[in-house]
C-alpha atoms as a PDB file:
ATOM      1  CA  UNK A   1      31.248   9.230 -21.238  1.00  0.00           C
ATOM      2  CA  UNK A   2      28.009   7.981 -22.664  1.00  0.00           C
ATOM      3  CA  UNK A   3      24.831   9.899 -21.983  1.00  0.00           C
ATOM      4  CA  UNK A   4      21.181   9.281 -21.849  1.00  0.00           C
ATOM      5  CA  UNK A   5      19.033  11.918 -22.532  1.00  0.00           C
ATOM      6  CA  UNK A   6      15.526  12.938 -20.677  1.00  0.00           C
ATOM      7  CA  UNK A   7      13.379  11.527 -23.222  1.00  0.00           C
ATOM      8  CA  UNK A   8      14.975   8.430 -23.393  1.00  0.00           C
ATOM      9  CA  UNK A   9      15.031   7.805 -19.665  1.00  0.00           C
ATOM     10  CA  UNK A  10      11.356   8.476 -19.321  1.00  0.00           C
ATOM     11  CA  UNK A  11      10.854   6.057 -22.117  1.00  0.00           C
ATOM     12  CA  UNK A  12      13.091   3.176 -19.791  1.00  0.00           C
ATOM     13  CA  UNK A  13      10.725   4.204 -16.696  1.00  0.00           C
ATOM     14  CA  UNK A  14       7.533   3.734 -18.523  1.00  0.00           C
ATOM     15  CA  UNK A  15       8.820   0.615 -20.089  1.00  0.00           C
ATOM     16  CA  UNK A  16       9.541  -0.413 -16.466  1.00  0.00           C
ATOM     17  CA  UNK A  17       6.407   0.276 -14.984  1.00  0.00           C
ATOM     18  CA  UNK A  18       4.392  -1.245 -17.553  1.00  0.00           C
ATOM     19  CA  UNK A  19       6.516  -4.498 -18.123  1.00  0.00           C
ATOM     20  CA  UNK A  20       5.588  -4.075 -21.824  1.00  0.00           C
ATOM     21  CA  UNK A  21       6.834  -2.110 -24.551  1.00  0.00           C
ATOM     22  CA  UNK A  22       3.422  -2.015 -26.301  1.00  0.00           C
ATOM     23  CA  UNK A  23       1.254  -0.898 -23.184  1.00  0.00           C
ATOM     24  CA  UNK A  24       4.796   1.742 -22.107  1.00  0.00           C
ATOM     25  CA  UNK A  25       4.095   2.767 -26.196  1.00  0.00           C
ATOM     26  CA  UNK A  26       0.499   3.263 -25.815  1.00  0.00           C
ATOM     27  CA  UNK A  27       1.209   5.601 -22.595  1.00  0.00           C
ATOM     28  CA  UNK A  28       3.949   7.693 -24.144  1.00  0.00           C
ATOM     29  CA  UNK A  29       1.885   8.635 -27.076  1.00  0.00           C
ATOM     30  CA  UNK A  30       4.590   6.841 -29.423  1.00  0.00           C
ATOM     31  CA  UNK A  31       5.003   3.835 -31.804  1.00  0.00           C
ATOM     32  CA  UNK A  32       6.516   0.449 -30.098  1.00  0.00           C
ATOM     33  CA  UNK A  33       8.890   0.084 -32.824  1.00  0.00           C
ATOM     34  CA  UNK A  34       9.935   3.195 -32.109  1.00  0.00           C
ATOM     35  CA  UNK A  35      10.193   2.675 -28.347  1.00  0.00           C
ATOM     36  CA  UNK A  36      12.290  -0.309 -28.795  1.00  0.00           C
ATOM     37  CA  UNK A  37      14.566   1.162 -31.458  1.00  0.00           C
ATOM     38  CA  UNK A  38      15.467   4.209 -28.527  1.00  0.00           C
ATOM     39  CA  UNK A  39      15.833   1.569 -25.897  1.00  0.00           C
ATOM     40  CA  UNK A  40      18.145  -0.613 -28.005  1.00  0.00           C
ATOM     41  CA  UNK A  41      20.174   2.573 -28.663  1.00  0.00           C
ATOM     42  CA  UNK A  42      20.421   3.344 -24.926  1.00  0.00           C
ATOM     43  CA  UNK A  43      21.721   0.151 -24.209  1.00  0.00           C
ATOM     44  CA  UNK A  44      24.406  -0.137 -27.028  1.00  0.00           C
ATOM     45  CA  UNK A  45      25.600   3.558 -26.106  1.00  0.00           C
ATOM     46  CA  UNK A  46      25.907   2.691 -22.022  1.00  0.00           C
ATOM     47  CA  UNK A  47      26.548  -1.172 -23.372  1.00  0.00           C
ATOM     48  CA  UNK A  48      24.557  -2.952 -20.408  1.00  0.00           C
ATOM     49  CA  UNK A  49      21.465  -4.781 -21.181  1.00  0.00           C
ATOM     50  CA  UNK A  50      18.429  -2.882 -19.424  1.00  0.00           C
ATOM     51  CA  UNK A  51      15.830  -5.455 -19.902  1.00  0.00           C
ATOM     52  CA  UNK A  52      15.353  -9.368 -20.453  1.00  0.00           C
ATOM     53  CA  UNK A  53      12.796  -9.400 -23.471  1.00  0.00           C
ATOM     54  CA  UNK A  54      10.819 -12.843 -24.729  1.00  0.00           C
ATOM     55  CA  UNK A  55       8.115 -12.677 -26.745  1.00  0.00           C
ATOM     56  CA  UNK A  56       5.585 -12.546 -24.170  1.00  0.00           C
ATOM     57  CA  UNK A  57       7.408 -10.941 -21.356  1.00  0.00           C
ATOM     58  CA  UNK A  58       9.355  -8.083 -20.347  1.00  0.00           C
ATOM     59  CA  UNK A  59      11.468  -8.119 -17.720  1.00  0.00           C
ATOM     60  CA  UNK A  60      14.121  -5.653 -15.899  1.00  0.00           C
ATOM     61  CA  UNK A  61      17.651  -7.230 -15.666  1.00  0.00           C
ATOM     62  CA  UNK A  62      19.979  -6.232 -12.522  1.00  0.00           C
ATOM     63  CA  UNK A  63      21.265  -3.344 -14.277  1.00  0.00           C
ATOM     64  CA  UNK A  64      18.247  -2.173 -15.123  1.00  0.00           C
ATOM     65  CA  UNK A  65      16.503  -2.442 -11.644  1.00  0.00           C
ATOM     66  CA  UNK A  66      19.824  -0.280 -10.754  1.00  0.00           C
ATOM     67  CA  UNK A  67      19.092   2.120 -12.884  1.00  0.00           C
ATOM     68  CA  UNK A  68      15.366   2.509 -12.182  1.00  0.00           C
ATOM     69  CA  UNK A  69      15.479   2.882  -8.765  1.00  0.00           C
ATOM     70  CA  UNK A  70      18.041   5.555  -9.549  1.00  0.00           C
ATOM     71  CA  UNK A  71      16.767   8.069 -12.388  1.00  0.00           C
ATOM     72  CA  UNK A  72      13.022   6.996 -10.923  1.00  0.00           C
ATOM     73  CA  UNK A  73      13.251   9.562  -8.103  1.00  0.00           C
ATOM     74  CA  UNK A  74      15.236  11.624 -10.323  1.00  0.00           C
ATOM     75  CA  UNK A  75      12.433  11.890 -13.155  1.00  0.00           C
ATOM     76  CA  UNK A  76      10.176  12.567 -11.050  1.00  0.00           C
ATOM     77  CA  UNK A  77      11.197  15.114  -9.221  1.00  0.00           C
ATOM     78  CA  UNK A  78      12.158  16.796 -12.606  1.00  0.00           C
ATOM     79  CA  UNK A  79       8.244  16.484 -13.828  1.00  0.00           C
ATOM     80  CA  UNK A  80       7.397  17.669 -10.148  1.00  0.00           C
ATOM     81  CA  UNK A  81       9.453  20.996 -10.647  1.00  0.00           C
ATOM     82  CA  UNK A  82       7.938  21.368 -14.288  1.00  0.00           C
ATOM     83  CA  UNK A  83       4.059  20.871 -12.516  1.00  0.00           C
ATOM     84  CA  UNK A  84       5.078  22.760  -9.751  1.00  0.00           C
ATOM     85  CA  UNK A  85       6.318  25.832 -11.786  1.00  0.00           C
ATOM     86  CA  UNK A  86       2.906  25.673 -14.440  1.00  0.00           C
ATOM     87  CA  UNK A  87       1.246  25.938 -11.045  1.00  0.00           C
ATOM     88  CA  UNK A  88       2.086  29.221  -9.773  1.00  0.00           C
ATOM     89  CA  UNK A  89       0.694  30.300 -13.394  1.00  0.00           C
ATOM     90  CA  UNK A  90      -2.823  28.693 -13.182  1.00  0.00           C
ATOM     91  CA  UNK A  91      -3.931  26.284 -11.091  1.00  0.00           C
ATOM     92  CA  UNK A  92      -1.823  22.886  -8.563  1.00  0.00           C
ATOM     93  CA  UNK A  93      -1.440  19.930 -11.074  1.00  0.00           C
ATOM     94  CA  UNK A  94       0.603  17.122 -10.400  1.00  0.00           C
ATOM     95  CA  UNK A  95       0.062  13.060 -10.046  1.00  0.00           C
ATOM     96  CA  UNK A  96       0.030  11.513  -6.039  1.00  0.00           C
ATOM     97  CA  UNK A  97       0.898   7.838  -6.233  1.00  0.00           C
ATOM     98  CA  UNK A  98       0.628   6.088  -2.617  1.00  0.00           C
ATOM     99  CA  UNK A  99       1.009   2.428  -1.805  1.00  0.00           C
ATOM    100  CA  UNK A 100      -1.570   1.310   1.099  1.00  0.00           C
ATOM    101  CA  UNK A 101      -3.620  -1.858   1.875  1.00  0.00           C
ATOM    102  CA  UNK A 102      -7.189  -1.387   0.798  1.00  0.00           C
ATOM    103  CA  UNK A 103      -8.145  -0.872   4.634  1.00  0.00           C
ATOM    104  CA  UNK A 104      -6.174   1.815   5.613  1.00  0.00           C
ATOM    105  CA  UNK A 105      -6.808   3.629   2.363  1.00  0.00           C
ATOM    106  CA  UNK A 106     -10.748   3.816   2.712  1.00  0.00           C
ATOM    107  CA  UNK A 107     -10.892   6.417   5.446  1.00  0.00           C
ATOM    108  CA  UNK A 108      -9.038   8.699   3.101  1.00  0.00           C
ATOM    109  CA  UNK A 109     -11.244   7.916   0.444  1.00  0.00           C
ATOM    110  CA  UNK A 110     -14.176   8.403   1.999  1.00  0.00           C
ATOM    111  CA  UNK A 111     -13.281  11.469   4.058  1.00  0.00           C
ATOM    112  CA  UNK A 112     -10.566  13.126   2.094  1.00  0.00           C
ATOM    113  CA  UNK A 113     -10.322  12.852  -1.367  1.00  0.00           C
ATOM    114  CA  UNK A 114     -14.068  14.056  -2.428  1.00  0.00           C
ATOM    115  CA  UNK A 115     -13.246  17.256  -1.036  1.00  0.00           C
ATOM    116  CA  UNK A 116      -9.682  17.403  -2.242  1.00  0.00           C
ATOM    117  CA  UNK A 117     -10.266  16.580  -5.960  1.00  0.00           C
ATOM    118  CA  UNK A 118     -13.102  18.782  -5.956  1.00  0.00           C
ATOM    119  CA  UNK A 119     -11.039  21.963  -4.848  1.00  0.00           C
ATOM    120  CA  UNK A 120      -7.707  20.529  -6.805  1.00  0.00           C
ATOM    121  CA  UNK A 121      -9.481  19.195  -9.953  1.00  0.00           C
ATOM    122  CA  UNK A 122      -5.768  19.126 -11.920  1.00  0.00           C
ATOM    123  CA  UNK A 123      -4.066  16.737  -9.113  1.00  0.00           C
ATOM    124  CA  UNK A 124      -4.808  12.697 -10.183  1.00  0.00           C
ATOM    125  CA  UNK A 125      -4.239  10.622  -7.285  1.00  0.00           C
ATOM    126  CA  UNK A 126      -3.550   6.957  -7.561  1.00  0.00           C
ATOM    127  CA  UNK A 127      -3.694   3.990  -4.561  1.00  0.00           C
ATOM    128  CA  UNK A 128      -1.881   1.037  -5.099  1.00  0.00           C
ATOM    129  CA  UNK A 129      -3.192  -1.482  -3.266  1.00  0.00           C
ATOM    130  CA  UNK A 130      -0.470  -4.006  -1.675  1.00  0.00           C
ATOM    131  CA  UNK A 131      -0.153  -5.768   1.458  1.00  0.00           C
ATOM    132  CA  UNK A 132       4.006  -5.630   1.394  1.00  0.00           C
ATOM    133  CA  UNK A 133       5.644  -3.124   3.421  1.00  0.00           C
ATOM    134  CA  UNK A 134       7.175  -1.942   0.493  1.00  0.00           C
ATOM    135  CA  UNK A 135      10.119   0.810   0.220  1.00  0.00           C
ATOM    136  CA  UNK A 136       8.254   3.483  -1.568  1.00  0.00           C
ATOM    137  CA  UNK A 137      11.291   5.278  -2.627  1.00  0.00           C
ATOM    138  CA  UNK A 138      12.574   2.457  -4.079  1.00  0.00           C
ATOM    139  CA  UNK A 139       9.403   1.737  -6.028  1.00  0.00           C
ATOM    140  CA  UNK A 140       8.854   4.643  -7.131  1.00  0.00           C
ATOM    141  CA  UNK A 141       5.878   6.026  -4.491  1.00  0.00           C
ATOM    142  CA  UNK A 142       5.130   9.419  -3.642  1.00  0.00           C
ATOM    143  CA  UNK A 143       4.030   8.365  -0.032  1.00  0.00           C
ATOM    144  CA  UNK A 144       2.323   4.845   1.617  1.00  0.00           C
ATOM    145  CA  UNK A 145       0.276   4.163   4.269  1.00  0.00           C
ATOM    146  CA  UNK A 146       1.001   1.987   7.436  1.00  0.00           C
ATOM    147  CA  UNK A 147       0.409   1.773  11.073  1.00  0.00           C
ATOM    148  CA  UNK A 148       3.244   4.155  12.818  1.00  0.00           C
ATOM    149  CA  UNK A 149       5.453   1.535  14.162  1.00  0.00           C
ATOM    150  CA  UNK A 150       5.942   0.174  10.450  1.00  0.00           C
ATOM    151  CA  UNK A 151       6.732   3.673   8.955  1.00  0.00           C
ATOM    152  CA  UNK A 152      10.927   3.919   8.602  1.00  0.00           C
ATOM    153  CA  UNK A 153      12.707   6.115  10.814  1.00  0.00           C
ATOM    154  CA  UNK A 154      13.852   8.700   7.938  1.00  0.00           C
ATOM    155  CA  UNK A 155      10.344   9.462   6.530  1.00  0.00           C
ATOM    156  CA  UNK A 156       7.619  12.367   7.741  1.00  0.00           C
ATOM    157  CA  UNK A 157       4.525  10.464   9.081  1.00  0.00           C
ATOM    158  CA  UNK A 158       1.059  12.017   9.536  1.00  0.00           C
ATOM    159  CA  UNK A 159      -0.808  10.231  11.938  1.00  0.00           C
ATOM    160  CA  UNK A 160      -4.807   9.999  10.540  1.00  0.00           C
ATOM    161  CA  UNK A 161      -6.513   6.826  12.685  1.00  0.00           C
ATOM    162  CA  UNK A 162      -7.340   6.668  16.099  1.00  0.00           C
ATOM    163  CA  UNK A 163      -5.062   3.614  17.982  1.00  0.00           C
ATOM    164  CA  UNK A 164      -5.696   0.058  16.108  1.00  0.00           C
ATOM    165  CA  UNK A 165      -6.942  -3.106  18.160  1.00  0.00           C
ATOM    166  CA  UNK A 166      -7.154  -6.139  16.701  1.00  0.00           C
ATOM    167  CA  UNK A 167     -10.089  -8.864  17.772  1.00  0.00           C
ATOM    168  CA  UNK A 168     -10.598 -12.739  17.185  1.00  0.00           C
ATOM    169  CA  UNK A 169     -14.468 -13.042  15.766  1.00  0.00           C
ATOM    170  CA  UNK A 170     -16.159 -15.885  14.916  1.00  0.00           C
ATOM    171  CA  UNK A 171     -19.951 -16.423  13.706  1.00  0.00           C
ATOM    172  CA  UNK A 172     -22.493 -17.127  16.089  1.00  0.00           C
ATOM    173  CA  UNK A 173     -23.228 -20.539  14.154  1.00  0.00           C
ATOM    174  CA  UNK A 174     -19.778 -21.010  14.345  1.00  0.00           C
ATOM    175  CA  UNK A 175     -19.558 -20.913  18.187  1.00  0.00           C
ATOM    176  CA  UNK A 176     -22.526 -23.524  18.106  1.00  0.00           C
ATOM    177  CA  UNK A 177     -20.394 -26.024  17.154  1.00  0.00           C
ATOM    178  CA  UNK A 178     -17.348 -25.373  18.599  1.00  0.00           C
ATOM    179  CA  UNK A 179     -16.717 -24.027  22.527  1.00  0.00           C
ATOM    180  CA  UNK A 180     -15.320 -20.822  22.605  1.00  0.00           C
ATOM    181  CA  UNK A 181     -11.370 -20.498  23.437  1.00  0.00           C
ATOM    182  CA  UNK A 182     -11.212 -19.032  26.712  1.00  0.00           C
ATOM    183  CA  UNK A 183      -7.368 -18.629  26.742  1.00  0.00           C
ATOM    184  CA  UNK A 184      -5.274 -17.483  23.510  1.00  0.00           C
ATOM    185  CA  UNK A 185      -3.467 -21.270  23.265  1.00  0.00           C
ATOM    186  CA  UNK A 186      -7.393 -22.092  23.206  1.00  0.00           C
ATOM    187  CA  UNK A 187      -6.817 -21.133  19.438  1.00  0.00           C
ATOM    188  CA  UNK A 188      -4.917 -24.250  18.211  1.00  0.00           C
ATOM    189  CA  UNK A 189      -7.546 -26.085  18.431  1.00  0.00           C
ATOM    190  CA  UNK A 190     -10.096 -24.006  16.685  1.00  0.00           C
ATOM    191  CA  UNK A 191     -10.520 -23.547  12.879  1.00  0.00           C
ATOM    192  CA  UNK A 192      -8.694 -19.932  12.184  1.00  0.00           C
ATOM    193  CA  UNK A 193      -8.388 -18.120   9.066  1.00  0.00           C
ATOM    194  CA  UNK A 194      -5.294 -17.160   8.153  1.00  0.00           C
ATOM    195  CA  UNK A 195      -3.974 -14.169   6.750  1.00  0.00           C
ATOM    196  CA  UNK A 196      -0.822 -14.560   4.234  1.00  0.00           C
ATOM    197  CA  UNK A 197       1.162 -11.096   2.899  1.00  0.00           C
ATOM    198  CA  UNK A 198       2.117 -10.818  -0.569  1.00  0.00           C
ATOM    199  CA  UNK A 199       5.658 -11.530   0.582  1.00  0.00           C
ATOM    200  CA  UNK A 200       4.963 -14.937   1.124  1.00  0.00           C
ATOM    201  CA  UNK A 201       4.779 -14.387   5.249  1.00  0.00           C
ATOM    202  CA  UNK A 202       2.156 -15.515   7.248  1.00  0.00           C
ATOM    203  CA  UNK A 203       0.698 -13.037   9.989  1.00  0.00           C
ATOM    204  CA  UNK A 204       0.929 -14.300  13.530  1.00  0.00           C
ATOM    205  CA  UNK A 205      -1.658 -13.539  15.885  1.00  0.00           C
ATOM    206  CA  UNK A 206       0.022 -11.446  19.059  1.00  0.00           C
ATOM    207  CA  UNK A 207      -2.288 -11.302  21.654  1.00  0.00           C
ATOM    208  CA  UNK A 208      -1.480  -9.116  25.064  1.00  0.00           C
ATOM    209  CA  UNK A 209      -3.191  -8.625  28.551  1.00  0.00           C
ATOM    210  CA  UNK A 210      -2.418  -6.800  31.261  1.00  0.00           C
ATOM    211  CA  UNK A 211       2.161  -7.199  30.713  1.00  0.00           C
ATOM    212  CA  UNK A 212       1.408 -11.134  29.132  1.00  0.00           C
ATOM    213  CA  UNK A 213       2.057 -11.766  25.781  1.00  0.00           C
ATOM    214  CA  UNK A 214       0.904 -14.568  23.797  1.00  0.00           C
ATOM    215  CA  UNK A 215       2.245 -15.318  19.888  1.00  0.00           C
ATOM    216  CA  UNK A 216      -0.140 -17.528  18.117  1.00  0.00           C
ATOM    217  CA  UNK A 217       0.610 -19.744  15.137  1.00  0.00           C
ATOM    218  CA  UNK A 218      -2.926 -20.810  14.434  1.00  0.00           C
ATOM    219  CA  UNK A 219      -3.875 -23.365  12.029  1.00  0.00           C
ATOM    220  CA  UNK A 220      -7.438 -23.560   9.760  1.00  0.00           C
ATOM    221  CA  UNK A 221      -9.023 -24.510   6.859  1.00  0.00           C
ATOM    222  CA  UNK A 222      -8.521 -21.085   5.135  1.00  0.00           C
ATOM    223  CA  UNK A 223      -5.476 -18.608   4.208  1.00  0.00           C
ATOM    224  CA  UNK A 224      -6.281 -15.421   2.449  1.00  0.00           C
ATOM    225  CA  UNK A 225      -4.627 -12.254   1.653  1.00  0.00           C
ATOM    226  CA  UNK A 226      -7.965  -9.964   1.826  1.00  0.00           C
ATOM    227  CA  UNK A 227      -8.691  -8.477   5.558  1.00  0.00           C
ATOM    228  CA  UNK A 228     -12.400  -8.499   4.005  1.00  0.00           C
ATOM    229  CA  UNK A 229     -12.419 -11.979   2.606  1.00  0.00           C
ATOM    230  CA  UNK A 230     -11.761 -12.901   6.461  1.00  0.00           C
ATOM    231  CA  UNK A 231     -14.423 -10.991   7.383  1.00  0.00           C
ATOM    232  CA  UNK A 232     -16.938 -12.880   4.782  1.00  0.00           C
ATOM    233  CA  UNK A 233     -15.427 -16.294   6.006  1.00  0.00           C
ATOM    234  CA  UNK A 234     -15.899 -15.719   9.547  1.00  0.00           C
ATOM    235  CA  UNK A 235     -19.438 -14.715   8.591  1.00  0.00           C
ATOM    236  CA  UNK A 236     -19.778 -17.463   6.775  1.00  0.00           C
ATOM    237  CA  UNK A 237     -19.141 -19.721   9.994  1.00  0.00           C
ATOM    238  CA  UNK A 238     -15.426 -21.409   8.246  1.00  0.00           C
ATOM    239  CA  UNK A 239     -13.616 -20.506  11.248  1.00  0.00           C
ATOM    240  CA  UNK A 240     -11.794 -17.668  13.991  1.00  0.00           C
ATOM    241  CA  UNK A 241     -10.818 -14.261  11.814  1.00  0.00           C
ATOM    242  CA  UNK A 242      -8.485 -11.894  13.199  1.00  0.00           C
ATOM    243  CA  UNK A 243      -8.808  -8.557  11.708  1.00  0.00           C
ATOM    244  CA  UNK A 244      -8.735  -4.820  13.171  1.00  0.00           C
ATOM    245  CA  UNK A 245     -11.950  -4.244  15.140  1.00  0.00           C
ATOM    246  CA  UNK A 246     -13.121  -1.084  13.646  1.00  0.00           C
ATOM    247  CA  UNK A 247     -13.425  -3.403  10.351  1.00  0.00           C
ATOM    248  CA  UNK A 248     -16.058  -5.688  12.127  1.00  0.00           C
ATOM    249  CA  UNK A 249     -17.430  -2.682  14.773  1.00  0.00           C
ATOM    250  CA  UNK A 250     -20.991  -2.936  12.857  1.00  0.00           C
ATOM    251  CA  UNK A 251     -21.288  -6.865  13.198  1.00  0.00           C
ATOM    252  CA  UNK A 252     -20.470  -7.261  16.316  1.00  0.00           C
ATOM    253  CA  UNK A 253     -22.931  -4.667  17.452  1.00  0.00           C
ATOM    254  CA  UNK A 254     -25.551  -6.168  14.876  1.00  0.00           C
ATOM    255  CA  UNK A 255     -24.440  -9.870  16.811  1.00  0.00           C
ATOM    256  CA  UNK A 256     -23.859 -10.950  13.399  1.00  0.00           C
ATOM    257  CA  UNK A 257     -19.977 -12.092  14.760  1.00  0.00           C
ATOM    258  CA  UNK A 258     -18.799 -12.745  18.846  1.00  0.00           C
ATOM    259  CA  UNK A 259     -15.825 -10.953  19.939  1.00  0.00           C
ATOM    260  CA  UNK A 260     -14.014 -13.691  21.581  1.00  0.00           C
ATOM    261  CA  UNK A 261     -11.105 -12.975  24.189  1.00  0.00           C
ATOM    262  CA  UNK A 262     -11.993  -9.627  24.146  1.00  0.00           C
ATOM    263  CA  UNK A 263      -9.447  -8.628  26.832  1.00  0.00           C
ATOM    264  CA  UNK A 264      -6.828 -10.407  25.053  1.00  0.00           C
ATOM    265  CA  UNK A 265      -6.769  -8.020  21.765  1.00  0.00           C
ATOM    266  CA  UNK A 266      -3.517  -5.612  21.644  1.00  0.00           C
ATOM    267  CA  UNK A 267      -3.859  -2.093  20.364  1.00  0.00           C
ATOM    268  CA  UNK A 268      -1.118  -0.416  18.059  1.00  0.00           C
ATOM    269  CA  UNK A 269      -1.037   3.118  17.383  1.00  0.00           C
ATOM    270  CA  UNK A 270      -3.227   4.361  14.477  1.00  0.00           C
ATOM    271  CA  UNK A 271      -2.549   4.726  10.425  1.00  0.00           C
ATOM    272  CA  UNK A 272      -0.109   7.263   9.162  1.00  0.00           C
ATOM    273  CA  UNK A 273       0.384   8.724   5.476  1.00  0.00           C
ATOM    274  CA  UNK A 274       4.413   9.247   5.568  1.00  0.00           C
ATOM    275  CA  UNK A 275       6.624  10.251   2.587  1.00  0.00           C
ATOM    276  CA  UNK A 276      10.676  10.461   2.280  1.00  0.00           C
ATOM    277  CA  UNK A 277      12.054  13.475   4.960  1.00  0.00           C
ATOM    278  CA  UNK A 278      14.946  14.246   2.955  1.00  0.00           C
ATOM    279  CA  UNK A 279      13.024  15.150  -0.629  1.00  0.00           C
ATOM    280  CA  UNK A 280      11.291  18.222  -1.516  1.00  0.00           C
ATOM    281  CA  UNK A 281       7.714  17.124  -2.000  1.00  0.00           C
ATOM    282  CA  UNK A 282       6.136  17.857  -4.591  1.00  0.00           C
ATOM    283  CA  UNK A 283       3.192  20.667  -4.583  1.00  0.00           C
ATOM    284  CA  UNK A 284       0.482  18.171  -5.202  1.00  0.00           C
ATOM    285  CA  UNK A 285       1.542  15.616  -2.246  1.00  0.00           C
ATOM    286  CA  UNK A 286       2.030  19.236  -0.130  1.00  0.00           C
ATOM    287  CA  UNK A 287      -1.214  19.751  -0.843  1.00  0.00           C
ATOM    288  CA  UNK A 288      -2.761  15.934   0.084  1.00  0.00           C
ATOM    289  CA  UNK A 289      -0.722  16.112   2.986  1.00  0.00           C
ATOM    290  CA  UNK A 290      -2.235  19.751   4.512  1.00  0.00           C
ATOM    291  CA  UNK A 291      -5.628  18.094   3.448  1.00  0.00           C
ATOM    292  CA  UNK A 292      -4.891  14.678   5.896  1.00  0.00           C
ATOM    293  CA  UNK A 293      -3.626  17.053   8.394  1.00  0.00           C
ATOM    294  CA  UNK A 294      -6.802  19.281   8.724  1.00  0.00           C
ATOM    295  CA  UNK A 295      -8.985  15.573   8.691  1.00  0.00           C
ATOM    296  CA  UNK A 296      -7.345  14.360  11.539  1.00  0.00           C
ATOM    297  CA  UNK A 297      -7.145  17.545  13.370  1.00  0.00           C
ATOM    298  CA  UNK A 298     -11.231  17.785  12.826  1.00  0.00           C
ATOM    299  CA  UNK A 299     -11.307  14.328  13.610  1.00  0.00           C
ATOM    300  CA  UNK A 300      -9.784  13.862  17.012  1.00  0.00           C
END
């Protein structure tokens, strides 16, 4: 039976991650010759081709993709036992890597982290910022960040934001030239910025009052995939943005946007860090996770 040993599977990983041999080589502390030479003796010794290389380009093939999202987990949980063990001897150490949308990972930033990294100066935390509802086991995550009714049923969620509403907003100079919808269909005939996920999907705009639901397929002049590039447009009097209120809370206090159909804007439940429910977390994600707890307990 062929076998692969540690060093060599870290090695594929890093490869993986990095989509380069040179840039994997640089992080492993090793020559890329010598990078490639291992990875060309993995594949002859399990005899499956791992990755598609050009000379500009590295790519994983099936089997390879099969194989990371296998050993991935597996790695890391064995450099999570080694971190966790060198703890109990000195001091928590570990790496935190969390997929969120640049929104939803501010409040932690703001709130959390300075104190966290302060009292755990060995942990390194890293944010990937994506708008996919991605599957972080899969990819390789420690934990993500999304709104509770988008985290799966088989992961541990900790809810950290107060309940979510969305709100249409427009510039006052918009509204000057255009009447303000006074019914969600209202909206097909305005200019509306559109939101588009990395996926490829674009977001519809549910609206909901009192039991009546309304699903929006808006048209505009504008798609982005930046919650606060639709906040700059709308400012900038291009069209309707729809975006989570506490995002535009200071401008439409300031009047600098109009909250328009104000009793027509849904509320979801807030954000949530979750991470996998049937995998020993780490010490490091332990620890983030006690820290988000005692935030939102302080917070409510």
């Amino acid at each position: 039976m062929p076998r692969a040993g540690l060093s060599e599977l870290t090695a594929f990983i890093a490869i993986a991650e990095h989509r380069s041999f040179r840039a994997a080589a640089r992080a492993l502390g090793v020559s890329p010759s010598a990078l490639s030479h291992s990875m060309r003796g993995l594949e002859e010794r399990i005899n499956v081709r791992l990755f598609n290389r050009t000379t500009r380009s590295v790519a994983l093939t099936e089997a390879g993709e099969q194989l990371l999202r296998r050993v991935g987990p597996a790695v890391a949980d064995l450099e999570d036992a080694v971190n966790e063990v060198a703890s109990t001897r000195d001091r928590p150490s570990g790496s935190i890597r969390i997929s969120a949308s640049e929104s939803a990972a501010r409040p932690l930033v703001r709130h959390v982290l300075p104190e966290f990294l302060a009292a755990y100066p060995d942990i390194h935390v890293e944010f990937v910022v994506d708008t996919r509802l991605v599957d972080i086991v899969a990819d390789g995550f420690d934990a993500g960040i999304r709104v509770l009714q988008d985290v799966p049923r088989d992961m541990i969620a900790i809810r950290f934001g107060p309940d979510m509403r969305f709100a249409a907003v427009a510039s006052p100079e918009y509204l000057s030239r255009h009447e303000s919808p006074k019914e969600p269909h209202d909206l097909k005939q305005h200019r509306c910025i559109r939101f588009r996920f990395e996926s490829g999907a674009l977001y519809r705009w549910d609206l909901e009052h009192r039991g009546k639901t309304a699903s929006i397929d808006v048209d505009g002049p504008m798609t982005l995939g930046s919650l606060n590039l639709m906040v700059e447009a709308a400012l900038a009097g291009i069209g309707i943005a729809w975006v989570p209120e506490y995002q535009v809370a200071e401008l439409l206090a300031s009047g600098h946007l109009v909250h328009l159909l104000p009793e027509w804007s849904p509320s979801f439940p807030g954000t949530c860090l979750y991470y996998p429910a049937n995998r020993h977390p780490p010490i490091a994600l332990r620890l983030f996770v006690q820290a988000v707890r005692e935030w939102a307990s302080r917070s409510q």
